[in-house]
Protein backbone atom coordinates (compact mmCIF):
# COMPACT_ATOMS: atom_id res chain seq x y z
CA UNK A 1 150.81 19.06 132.43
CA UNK A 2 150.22 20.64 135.56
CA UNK A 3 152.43 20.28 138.96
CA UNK A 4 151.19 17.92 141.13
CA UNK A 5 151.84 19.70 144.09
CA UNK A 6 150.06 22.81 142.69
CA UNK A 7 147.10 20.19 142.62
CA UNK A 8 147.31 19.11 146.13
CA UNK A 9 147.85 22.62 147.29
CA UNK A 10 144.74 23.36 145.42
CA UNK A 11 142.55 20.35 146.73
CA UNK A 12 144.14 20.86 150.47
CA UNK A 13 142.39 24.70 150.12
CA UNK A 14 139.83 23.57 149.06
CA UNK A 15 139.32 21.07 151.62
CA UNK A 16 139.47 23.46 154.29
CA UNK A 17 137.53 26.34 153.12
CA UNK A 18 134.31 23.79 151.97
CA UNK A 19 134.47 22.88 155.90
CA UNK A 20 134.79 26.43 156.36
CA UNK A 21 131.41 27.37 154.29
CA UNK A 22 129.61 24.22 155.59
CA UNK A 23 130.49 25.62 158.98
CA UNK A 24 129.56 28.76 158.43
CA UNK A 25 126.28 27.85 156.69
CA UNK A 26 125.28 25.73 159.60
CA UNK A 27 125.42 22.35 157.56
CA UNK A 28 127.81 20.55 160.05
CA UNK A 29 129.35 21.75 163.43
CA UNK A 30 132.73 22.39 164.93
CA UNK A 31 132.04 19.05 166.68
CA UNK A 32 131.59 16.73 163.55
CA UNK A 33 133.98 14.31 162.37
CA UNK A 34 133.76 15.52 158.88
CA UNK A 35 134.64 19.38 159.97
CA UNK A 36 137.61 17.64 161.83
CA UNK A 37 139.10 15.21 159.17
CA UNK A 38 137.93 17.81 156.00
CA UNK A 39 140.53 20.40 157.91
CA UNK A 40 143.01 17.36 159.02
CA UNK A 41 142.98 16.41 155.51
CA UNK A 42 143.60 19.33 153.78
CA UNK A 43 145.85 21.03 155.76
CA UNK A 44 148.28 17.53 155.40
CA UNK A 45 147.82 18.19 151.56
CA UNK A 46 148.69 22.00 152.37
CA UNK A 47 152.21 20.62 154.11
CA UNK A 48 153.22 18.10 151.37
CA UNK A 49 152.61 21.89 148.83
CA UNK A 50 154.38 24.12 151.80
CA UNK A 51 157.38 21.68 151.61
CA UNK A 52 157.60 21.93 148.33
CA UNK A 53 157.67 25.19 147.84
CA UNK A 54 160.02 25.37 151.26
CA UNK A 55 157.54 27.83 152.24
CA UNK A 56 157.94 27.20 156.03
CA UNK A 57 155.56 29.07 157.67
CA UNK A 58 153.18 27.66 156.13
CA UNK A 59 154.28 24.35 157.12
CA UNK A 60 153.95 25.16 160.70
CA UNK A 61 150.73 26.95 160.56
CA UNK A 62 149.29 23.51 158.65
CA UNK A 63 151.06 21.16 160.43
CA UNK A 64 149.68 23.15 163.54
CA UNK A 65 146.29 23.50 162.24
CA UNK A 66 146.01 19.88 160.78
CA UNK A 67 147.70 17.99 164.17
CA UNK A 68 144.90 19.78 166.35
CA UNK A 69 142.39 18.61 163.74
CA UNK A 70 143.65 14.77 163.75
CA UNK A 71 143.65 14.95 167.76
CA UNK A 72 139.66 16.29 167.49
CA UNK A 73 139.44 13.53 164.98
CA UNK A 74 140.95 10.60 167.59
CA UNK A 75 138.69 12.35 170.81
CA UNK A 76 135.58 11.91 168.05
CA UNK A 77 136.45 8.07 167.69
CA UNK A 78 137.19 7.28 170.91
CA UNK A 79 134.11 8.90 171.66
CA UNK A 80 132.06 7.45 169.28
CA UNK A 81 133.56 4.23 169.38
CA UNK A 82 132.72 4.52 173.94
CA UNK A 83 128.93 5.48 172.89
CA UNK A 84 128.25 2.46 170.70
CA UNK A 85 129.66 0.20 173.36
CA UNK A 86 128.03 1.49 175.75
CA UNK A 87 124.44 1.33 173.39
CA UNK A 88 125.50 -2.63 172.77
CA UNK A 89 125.58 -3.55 176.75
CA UNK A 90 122.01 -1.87 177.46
């Protein structure tokens, strides 16, 4: 049976490096939600696998990476969420 954390360290990677490609290949942009919560998302996974292997640099680095992405993420809703009031009062 594999390790479960090997799993989520292996989903989290691959989380961020598909928004990575889709970035690069001009498929979504720095600016979409997806980019934001595919890299929040993954790098969370890439904690939970960096605490388990008490590999603590890259903790920070993730935790880093993945709190900038979730504060994108929050701007993005807010933003969204201001827009499509805004559309409902014209």
């Amino acid at each position: 049976m594999m390790d479960p954390f090997f799993l989520m360290g292996i989903t989290g990677m691959l989380m961020i490096l598909i928004a990575f490609l889709l970035l690069q290949r001009h498929h979504i942009s720095q600016d979409d939600l997806s980019y934001d919560a595919l890299n929040f998302l993954g790098s969370a996974l890439l904690v939970v696998y960096g605490i388990a292997g008490r590999v603590w640099p890259f903790v920070i680095l993730n935790g880093i990476f993945g709190l900038y992405s979730l504060i994108d993420m929050i701007t993005d809703l807010k933003s969204h969420k201001k827009s499509l009031v805004g559309h409902w009062k014209k």
